[in-house]
PDB file of N, CA and C in Angstrom:
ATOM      1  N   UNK A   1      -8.413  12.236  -7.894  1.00  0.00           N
ATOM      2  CA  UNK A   1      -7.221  11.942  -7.108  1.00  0.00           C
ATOM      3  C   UNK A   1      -6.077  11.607  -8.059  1.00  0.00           C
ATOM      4  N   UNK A   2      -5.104  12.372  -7.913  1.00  0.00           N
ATOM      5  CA  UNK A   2      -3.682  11.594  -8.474  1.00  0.00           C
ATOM      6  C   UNK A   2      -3.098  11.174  -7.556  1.00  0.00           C
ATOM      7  N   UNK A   3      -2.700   9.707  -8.301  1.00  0.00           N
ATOM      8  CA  UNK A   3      -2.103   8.511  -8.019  1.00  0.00           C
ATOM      9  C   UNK A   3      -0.634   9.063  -8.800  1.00  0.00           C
ATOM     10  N   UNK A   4       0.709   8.964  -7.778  1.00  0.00           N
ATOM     11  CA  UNK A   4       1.933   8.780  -8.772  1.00  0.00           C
ATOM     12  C   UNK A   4       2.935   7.807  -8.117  1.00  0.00           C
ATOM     13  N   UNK A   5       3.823   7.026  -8.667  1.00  0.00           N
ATOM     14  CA  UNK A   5       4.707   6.081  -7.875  1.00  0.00           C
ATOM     15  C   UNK A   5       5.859   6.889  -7.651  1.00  0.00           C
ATOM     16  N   UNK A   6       6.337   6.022  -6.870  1.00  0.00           N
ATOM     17  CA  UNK A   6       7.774   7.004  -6.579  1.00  0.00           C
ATOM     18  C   UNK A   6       8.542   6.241  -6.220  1.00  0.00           C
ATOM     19  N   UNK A   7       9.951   6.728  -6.725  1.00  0.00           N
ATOM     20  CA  UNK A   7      11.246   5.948  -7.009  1.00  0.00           C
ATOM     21  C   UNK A   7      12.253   5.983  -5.943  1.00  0.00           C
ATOM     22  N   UNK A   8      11.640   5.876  -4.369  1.00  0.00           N
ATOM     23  CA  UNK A   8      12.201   5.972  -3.433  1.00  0.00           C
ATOM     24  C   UNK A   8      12.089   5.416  -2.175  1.00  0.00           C
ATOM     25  N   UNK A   9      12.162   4.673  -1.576  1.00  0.00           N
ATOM     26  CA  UNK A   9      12.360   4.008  -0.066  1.00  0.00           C
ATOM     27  C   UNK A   9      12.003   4.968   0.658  1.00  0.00           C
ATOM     28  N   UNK A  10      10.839   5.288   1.556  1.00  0.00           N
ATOM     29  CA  UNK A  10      11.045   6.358   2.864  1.00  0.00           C
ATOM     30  C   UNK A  10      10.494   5.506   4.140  1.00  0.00           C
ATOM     31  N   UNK A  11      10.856   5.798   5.013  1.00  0.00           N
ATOM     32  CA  UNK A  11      10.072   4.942   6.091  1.00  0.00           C
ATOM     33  C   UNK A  11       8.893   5.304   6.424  1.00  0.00           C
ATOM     34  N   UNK A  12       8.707   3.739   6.423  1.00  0.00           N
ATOM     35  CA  UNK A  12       6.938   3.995   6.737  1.00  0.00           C
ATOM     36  C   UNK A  12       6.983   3.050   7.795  1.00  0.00           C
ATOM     37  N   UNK A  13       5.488   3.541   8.676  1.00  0.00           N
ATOM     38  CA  UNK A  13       4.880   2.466   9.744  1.00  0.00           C
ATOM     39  C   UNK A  13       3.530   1.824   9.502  1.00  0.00           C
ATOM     40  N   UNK A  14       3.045   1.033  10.052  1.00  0.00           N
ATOM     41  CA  UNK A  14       2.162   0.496   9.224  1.00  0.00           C
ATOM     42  C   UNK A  14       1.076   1.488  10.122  1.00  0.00           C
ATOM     43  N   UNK A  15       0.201   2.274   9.809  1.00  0.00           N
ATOM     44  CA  UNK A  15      -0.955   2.763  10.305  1.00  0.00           C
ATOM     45  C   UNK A  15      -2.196   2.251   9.872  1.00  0.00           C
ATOM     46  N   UNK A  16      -2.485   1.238   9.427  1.00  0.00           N
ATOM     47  CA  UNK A  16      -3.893   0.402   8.901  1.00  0.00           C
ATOM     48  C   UNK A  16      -3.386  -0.638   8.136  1.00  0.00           C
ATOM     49  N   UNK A  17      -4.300  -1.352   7.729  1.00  0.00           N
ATOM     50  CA  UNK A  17      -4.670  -2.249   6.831  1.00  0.00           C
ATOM     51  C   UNK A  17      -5.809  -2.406   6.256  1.00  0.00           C
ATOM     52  N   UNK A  18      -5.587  -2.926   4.781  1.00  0.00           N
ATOM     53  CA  UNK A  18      -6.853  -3.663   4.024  1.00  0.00           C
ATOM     54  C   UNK A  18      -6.457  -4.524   3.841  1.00  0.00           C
ATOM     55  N   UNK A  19      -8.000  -5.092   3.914  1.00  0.00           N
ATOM     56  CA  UNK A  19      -7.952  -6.684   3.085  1.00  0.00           C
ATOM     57  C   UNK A  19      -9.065  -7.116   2.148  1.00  0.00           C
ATOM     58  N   UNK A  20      -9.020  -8.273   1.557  1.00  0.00           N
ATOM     59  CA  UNK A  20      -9.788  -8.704   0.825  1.00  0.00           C
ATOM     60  C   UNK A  20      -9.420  -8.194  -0.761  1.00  0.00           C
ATOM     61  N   UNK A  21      -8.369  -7.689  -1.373  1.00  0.00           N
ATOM     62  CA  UNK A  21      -7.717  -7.023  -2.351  1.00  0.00           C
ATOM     63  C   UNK A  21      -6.696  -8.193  -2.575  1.00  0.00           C
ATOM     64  N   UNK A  22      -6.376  -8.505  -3.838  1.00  0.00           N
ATOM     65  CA  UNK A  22      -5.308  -9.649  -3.976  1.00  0.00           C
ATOM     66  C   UNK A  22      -4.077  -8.498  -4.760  1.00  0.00           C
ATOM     67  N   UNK A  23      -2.754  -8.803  -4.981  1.00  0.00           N
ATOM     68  CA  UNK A  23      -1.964  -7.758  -5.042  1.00  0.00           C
ATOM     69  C   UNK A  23      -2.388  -7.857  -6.725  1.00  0.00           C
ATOM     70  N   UNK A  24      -3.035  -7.826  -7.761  1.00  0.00           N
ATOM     71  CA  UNK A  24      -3.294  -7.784  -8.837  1.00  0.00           C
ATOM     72  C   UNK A  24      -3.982  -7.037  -9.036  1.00  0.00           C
ATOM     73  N   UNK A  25      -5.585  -6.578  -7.657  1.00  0.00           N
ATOM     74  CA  UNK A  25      -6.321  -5.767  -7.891  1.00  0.00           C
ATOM     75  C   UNK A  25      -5.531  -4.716  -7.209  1.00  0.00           C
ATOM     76  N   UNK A  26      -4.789  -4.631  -6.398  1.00  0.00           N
ATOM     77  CA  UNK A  26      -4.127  -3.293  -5.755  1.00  0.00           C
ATOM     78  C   UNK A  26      -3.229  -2.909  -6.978  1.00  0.00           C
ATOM     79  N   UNK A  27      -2.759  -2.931  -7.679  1.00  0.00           N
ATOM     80  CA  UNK A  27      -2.030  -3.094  -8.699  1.00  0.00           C
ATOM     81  C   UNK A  27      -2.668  -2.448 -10.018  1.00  0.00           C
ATOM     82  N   UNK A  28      -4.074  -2.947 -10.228  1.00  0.00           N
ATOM     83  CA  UNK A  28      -5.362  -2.309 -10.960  1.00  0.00           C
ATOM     84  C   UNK A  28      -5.598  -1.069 -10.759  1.00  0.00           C
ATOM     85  N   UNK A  29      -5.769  -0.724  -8.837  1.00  0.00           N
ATOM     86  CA  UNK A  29      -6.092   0.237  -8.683  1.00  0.00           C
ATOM     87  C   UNK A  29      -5.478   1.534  -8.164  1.00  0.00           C
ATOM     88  N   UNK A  30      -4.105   1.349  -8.371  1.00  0.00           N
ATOM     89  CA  UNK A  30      -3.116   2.379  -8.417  1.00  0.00           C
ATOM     90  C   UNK A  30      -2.717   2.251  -9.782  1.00  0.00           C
ATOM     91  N   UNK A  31      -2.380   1.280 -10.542  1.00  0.00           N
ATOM     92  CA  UNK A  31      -2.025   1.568 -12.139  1.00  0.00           C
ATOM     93  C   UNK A  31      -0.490   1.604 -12.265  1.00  0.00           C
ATOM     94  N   UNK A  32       0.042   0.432 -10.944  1.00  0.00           N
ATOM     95  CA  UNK A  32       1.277   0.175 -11.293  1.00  0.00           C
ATOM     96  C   UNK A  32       1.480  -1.367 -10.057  1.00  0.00           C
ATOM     97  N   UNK A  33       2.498  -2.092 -11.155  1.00  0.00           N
ATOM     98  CA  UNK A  33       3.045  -3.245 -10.356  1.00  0.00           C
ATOM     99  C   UNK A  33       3.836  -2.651  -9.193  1.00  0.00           C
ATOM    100  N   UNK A  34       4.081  -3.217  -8.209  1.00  0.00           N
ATOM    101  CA  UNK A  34       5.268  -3.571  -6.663  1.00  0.00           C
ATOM    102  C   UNK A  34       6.143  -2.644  -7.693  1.00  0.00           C
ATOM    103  N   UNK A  35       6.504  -1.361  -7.020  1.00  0.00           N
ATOM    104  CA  UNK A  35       7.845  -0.450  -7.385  1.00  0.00           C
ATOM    105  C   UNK A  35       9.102  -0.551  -6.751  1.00  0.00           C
ATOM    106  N   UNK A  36       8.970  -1.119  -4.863  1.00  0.00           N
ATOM    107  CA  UNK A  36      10.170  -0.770  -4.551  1.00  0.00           C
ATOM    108  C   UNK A  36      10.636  -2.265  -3.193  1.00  0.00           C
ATOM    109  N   UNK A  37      12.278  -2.126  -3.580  1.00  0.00           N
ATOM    110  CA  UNK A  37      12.295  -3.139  -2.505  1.00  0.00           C
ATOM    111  C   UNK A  37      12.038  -2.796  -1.162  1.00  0.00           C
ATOM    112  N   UNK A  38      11.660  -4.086  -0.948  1.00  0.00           N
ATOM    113  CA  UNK A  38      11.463  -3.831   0.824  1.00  0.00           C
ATOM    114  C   UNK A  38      12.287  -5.118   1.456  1.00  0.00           C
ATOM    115  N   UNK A  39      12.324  -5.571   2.784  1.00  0.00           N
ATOM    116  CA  UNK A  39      13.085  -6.752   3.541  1.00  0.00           C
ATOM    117  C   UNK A  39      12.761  -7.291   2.766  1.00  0.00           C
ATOM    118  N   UNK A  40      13.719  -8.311   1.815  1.00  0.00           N
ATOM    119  CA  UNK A  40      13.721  -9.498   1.386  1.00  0.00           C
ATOM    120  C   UNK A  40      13.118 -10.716   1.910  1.00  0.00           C
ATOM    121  N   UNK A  41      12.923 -10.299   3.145  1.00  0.00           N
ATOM    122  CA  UNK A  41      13.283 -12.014   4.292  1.00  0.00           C
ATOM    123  C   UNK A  41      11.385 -11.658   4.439  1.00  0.00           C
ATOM    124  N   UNK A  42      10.846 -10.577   4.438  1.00  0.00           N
ATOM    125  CA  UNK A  42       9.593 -10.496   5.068  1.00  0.00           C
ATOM    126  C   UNK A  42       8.660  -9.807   3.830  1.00  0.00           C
ATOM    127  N   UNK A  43       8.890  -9.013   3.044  1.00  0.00           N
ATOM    128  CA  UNK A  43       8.418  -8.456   2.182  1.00  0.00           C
ATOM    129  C   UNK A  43       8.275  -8.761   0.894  1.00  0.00           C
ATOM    130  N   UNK A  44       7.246  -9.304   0.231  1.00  0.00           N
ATOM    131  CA  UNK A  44       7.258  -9.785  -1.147  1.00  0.00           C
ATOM    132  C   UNK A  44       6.771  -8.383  -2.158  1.00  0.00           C
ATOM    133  N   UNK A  45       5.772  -7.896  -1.848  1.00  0.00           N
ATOM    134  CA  UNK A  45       5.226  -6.783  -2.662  1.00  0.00           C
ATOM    135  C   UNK A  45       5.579  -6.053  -1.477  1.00  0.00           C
ATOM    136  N   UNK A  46       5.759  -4.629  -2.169  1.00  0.00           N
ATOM    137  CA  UNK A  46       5.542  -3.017  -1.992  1.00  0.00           C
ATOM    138  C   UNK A  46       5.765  -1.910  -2.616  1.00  0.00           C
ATOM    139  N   UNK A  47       4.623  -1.226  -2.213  1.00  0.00           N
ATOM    140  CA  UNK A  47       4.536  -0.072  -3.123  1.00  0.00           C
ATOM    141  C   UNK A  47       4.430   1.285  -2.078  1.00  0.00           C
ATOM    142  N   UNK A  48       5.192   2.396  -3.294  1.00  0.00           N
ATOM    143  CA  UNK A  48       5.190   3.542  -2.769  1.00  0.00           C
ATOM    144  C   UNK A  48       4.915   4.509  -3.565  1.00  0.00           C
ATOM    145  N   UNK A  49       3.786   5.417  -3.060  1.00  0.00           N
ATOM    146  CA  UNK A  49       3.554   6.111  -3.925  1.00  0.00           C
ATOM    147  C   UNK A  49       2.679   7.543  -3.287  1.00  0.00           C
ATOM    148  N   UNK A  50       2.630   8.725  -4.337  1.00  0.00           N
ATOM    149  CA  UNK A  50       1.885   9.869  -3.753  1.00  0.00           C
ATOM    150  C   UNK A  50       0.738   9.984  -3.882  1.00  0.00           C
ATOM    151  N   UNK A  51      -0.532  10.293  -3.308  1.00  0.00           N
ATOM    152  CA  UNK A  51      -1.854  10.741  -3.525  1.00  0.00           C
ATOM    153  C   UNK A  51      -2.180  11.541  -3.570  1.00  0.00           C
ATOM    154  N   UNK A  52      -2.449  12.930  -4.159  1.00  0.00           N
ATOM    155  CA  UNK A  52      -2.239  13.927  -4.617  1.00  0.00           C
ATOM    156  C   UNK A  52      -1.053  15.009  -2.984  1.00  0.00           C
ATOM    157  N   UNK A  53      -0.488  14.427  -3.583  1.00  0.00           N
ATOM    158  CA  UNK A  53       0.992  14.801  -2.815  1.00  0.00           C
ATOM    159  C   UNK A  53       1.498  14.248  -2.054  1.00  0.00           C
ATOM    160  N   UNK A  54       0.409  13.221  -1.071  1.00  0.00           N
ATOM    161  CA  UNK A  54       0.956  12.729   0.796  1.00  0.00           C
ATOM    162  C   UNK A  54       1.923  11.503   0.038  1.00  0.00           C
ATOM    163  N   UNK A  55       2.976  10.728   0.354  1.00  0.00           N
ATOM    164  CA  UNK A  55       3.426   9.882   0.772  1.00  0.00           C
ATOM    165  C   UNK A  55       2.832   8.802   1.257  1.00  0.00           C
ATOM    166  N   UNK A  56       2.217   7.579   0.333  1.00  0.00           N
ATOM    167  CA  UNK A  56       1.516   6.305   1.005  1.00  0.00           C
ATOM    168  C   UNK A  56       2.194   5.084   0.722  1.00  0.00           C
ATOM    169  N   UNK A  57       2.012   4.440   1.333  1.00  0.00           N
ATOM    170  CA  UNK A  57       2.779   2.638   0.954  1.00  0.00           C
ATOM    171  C   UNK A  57       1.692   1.612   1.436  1.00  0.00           C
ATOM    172  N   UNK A  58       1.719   0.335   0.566  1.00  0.00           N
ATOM    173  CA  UNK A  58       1.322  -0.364   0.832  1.00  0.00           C
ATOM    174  C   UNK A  58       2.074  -1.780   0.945  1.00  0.00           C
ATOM    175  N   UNK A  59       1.989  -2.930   1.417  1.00  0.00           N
ATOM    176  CA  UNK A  59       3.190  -4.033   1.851  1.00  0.00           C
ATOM    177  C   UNK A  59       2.000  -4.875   2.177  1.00  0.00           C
ATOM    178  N   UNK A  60       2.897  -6.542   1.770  1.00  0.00           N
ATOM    179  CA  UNK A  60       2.552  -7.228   2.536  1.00  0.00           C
ATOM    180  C   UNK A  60       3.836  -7.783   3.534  1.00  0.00           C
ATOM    181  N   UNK A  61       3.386  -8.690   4.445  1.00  0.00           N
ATOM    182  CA  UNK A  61       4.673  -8.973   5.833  1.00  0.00           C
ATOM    183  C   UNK A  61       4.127 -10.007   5.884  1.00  0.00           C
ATOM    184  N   UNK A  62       5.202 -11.365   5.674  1.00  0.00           N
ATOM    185  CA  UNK A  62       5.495 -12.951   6.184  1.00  0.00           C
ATOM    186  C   UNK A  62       4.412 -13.564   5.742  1.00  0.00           C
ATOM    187  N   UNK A  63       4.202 -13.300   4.472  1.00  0.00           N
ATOM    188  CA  UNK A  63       2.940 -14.231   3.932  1.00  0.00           C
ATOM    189  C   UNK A  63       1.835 -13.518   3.916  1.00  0.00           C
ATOM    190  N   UNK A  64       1.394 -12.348   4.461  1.00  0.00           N
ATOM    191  CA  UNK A  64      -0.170 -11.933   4.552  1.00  0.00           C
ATOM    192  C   UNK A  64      -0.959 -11.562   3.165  1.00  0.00           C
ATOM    193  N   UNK A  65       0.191 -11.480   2.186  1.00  0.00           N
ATOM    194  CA  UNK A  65      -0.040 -11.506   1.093  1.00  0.00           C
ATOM    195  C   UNK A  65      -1.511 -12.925   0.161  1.00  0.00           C
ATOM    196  N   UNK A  66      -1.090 -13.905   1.063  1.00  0.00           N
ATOM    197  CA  UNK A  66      -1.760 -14.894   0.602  1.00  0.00           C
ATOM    198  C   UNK A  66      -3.109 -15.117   1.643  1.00  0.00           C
ATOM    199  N   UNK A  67      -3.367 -14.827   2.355  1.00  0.00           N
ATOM    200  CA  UNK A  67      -4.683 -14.216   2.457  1.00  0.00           C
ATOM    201  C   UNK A  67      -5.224 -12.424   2.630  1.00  0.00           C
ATOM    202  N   UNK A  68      -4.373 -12.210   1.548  1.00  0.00           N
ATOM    203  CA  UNK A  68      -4.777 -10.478   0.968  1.00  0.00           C
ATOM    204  C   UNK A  68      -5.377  -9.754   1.984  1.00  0.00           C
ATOM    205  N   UNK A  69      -3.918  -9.268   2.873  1.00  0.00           N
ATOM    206  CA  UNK A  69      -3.883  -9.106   4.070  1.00  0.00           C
ATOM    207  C   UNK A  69      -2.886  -7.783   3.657  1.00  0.00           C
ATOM    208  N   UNK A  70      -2.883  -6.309   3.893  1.00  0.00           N
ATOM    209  CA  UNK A  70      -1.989  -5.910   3.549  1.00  0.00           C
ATOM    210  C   UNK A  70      -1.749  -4.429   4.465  1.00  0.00           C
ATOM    211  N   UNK A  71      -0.514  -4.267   4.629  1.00  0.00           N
ATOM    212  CA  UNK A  71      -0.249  -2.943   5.604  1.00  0.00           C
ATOM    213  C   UNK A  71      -0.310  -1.896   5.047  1.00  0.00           C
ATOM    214  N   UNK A  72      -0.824  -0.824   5.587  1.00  0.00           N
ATOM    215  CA  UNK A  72      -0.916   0.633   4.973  1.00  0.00           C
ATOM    216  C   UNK A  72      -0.141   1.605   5.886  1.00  0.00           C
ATOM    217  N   UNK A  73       0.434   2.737   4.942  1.00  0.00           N
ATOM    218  CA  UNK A  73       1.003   3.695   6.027  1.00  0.00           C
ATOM    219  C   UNK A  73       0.615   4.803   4.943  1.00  0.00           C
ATOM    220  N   UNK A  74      -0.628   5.333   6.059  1.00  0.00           N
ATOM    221  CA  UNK A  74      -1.534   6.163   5.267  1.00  0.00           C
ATOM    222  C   UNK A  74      -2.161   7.514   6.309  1.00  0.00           C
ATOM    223  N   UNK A  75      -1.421   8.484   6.618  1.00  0.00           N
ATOM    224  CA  UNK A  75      -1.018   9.171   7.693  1.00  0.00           C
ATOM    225  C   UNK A  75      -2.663  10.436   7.614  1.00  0.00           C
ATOM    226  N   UNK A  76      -2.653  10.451   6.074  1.00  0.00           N
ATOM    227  CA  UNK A  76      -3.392  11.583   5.889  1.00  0.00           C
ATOM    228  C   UNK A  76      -4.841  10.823   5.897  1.00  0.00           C
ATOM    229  N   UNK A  77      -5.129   9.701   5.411  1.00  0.00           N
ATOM    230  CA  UNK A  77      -6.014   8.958   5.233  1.00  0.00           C
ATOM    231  C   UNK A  77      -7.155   9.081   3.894  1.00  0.00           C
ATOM    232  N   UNK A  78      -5.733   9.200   2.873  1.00  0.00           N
ATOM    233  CA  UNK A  78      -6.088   9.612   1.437  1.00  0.00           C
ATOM    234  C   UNK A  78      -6.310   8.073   0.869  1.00  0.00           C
ATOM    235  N   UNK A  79      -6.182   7.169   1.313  1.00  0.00           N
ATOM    236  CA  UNK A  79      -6.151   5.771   0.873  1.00  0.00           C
ATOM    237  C   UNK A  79      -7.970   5.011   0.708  1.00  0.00           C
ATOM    238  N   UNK A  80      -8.525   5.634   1.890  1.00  0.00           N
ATOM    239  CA  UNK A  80     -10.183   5.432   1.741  1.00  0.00           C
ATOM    240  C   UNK A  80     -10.742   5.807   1.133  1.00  0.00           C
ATOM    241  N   UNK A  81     -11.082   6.472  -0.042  1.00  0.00           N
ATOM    242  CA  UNK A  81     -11.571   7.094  -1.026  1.00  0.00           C
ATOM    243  C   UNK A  81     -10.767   5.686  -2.067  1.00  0.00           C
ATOM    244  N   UNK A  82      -9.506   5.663  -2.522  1.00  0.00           N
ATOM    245  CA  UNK A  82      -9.077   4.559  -3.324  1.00  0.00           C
ATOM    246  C   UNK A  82      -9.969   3.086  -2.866  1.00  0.00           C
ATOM    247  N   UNK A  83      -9.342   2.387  -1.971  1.00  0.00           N
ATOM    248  CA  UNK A  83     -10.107   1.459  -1.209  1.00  0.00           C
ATOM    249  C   UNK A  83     -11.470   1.225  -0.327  1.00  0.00           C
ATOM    250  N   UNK A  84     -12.037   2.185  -0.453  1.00  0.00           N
ATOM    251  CA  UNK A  84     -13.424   2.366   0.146  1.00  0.00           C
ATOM    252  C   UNK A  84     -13.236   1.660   2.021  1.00  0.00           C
ATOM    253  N   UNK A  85     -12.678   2.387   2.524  1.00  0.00           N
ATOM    254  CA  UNK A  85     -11.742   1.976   3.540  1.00  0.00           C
ATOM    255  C   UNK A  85     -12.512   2.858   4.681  1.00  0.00           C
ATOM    256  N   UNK A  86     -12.679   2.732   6.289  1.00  0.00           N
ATOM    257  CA  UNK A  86     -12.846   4.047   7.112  1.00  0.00           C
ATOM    258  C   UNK A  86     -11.614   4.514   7.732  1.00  0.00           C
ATOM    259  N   UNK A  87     -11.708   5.399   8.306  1.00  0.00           N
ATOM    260  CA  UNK A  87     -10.673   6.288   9.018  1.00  0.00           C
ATOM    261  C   UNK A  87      -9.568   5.662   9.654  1.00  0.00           C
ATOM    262  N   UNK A  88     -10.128   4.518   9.895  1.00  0.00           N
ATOM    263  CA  UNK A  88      -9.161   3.400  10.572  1.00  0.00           C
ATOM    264  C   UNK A  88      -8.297   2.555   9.989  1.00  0.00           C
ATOM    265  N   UNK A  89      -8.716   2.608   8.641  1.00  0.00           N
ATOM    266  CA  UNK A  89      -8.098   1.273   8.033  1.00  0.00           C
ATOM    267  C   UNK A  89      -8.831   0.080   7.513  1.00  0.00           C
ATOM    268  N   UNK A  90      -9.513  -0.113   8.307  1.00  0.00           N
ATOM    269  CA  UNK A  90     -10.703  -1.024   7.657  1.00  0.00           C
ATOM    270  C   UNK A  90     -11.734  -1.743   7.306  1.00  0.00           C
TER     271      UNK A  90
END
């Protein structure tokens, strides 16, 4: 699988979540720190990036960060193979 970041804001919705990942190991396992801003007021980490082409993001929202709680917008469902994740999210 290629993993690439990308230097761009697109909208995303949240279609799943993982948890149990602290943003250090998500970070490990894409092979890059938080790339892009998101709401200031709600968003501490997020990332955006391609999996061998699709468009994925990951976020945390109003703290879920601190019990490694995190949103996915993962349309193709290229993210379960990375995260050992099911079809659903999680």
């Amino acid at each position: 699988m290629t993993i690439e970041p990308i230097d761009y804001f697109f909208s995303s919705y949240r279609t799943g979540s993982i948890s149990k990942y602290a943003a250090w190991e998500i970070e490990f396992i894409l092979g890059f720190p938080p790339n892009v801003e998101d709401d200031p007021d709600k968003v501490v980490n997020s990332w955006r990036f391609k999996v061998d082409g699709y468009e994925c993001a990951i976020w945390d929202y109003k703290g879920s960060q601190h019990f490694n709680c995190w949103s996915i917008y993962d349309p193709h469902n290229v993210l379960g193979t990375l995260f050992r994740i099911d079809s659903k999210g999680f």
